[in-house]
N, C-alpha and C. Protein backbone atom coordinates (compact mmCIF):
# COMPACT_ATOMS: atom_id res chain seq x y z
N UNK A 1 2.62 11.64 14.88
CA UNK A 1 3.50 11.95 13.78
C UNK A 1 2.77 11.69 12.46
N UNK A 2 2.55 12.72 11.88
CA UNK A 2 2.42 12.43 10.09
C UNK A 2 2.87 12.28 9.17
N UNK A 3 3.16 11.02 8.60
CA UNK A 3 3.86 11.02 7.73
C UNK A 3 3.65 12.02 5.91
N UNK A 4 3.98 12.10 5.31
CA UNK A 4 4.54 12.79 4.13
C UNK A 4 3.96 11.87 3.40
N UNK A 5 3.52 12.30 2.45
CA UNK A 5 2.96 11.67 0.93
C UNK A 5 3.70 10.77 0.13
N UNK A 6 5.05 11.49 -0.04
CA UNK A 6 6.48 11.06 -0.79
C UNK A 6 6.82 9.41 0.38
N UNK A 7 6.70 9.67 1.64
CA UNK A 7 7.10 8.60 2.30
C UNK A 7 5.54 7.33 2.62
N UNK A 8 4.91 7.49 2.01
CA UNK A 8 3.34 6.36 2.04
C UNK A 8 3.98 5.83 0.51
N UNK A 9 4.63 6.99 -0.50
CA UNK A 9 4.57 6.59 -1.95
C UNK A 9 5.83 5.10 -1.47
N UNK A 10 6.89 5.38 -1.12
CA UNK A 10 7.75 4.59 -1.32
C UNK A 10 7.71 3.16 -0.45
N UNK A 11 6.88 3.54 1.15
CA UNK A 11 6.55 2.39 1.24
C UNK A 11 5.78 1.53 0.57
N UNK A 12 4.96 1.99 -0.06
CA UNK A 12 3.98 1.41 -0.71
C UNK A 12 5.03 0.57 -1.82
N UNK A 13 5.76 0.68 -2.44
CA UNK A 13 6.87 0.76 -3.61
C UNK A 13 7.59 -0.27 -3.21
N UNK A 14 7.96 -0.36 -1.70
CA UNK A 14 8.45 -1.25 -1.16
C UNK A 14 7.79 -2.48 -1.01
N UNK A 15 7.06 -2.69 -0.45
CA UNK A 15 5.65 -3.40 -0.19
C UNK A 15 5.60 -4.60 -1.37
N UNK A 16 5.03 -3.34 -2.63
CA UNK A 16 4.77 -4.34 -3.71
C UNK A 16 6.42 -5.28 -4.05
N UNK A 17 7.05 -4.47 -4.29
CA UNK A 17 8.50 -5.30 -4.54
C UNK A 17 9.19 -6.87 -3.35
N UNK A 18 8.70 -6.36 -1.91
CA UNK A 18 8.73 -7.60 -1.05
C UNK A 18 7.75 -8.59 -1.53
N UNK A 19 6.46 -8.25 -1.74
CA UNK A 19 5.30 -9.09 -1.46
C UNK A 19 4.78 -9.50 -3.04
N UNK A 20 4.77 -8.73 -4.31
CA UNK A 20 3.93 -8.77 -5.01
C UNK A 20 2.79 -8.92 -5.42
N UNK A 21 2.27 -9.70 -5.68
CA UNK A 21 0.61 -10.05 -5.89
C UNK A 21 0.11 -10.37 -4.30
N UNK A 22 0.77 -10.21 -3.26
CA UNK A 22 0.78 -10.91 -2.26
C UNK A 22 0.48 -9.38 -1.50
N UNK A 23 0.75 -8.42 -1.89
CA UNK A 23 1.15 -7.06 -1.15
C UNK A 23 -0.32 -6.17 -0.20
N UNK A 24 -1.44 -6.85 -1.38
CA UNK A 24 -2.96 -6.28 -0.50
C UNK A 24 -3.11 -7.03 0.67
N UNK A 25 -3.05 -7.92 0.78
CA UNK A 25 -2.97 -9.09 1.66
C UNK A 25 -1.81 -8.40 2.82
N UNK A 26 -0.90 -8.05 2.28
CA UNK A 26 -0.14 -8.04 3.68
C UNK A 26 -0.55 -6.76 4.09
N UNK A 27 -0.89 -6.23 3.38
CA UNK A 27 -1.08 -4.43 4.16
C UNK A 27 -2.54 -4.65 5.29
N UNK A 28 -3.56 -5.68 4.39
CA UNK A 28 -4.71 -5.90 4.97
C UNK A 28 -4.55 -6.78 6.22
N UNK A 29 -3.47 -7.10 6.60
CA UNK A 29 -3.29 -8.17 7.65
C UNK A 29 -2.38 -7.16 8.72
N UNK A 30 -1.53 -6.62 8.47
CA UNK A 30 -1.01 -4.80 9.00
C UNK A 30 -2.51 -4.01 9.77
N UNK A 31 -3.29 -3.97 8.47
CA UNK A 31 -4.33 -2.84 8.93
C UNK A 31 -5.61 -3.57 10.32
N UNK A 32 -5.79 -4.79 9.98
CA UNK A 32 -6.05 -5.38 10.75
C UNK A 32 -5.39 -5.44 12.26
N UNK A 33 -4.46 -5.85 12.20
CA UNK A 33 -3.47 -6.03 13.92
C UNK A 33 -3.47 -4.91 14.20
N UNK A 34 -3.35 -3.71 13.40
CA UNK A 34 -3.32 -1.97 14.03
C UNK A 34 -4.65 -1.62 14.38
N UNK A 35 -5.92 -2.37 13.69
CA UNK A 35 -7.50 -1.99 14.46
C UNK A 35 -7.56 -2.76 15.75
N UNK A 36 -7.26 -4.41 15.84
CA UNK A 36 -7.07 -4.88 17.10
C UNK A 36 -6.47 -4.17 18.02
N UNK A 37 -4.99 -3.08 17.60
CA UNK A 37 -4.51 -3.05 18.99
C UNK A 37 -5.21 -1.61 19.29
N UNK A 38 -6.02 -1.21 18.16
CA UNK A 38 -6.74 0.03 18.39
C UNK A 38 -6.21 1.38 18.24
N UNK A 39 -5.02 0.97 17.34
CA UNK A 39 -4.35 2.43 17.13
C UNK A 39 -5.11 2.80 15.08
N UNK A 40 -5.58 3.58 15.84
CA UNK A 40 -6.76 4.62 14.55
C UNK A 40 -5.71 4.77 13.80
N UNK A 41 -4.51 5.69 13.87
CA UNK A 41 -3.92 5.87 13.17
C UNK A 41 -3.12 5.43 12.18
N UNK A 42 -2.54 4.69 12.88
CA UNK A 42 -1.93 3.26 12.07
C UNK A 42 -2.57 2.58 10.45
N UNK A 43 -4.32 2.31 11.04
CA UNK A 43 -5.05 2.37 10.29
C UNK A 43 -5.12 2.85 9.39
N UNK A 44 -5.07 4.29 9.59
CA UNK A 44 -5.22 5.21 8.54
C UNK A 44 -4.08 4.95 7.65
N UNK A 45 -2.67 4.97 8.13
CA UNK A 45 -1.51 4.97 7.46
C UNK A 45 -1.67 3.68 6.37
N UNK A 46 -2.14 2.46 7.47
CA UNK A 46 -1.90 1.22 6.12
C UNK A 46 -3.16 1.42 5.08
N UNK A 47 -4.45 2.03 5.11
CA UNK A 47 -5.32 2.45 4.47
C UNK A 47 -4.68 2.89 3.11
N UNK A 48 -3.81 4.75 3.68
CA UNK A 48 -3.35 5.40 2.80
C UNK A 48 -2.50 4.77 1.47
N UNK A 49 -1.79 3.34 2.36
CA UNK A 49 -0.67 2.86 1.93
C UNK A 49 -1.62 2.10 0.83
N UNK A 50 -2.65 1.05 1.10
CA UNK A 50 -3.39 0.31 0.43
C UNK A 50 -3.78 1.10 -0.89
N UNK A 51 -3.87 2.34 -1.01
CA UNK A 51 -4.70 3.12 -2.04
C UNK A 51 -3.28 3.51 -2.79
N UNK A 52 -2.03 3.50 -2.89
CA UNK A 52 -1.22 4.12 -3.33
C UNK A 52 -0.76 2.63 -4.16
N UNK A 53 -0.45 1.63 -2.99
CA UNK A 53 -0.69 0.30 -4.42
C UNK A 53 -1.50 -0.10 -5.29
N UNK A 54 -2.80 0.30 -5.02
CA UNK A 54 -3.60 -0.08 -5.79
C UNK A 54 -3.17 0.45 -7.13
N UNK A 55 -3.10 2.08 -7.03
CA UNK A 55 -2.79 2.97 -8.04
C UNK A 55 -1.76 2.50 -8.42
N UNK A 56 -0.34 1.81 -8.10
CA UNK A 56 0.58 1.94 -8.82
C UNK A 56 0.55 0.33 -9.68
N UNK A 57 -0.55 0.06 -9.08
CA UNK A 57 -0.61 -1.79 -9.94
C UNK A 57 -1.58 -0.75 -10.92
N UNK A 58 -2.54 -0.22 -10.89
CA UNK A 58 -3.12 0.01 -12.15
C UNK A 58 -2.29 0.54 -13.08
N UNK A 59 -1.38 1.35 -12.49
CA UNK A 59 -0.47 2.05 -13.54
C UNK A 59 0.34 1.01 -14.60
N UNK A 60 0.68 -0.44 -13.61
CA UNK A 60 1.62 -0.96 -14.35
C UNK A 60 0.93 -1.92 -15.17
N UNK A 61 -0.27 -1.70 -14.97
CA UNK A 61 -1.37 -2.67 -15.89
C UNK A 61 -1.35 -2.14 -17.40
N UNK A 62 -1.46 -0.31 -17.07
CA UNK A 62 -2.02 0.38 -18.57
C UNK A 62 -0.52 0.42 -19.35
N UNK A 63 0.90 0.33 -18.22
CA UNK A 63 1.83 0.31 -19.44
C UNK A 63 1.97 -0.55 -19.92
N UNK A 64 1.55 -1.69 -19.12
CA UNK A 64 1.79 -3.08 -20.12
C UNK A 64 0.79 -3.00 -21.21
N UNK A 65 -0.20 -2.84 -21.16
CA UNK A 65 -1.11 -2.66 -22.27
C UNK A 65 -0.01 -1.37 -23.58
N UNK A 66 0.04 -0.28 -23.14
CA UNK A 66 0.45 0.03 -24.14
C UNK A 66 2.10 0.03 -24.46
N UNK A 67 2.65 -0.97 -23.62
CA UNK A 67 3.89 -1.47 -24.36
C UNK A 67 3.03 -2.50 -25.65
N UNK A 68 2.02 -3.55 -25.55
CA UNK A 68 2.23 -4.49 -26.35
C UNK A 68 1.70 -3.69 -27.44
């Protein structure tokens, strides 16, 4: 099954809001137990997921910058 772009965006969305500063860490501890149990895909998914937070923490970096 493949998931949808729109549905990596919101988990990801989710993620940061459970975990916060805490959120790379948990995806990286996800992506990990899914290479142990050897499902590739999985991988890929928390990968995808990892790159969509990253982006949305940078995003909320540059508005804070140009709120102040």
């Amino acid at each position: 099954m493949e998931l949808e772009n729109k549905t990596f965006w919101a988990i990801a969305q989710k993620i940061v809001t459970c975990y916060g500063p805490e959120a790379f860490g948990y995806v990286a501890s996800m992506a990990e137990k899914s290479a142990i149990a050897g499902d590739a895909g999985m991988v890929a998914a928390w990968h995808s997921i990892a790159e969509r937070i990253d982006r949305s923490m940078i995003a909320e970096c540059i508005n804070q910058f140009r709120d102040d």
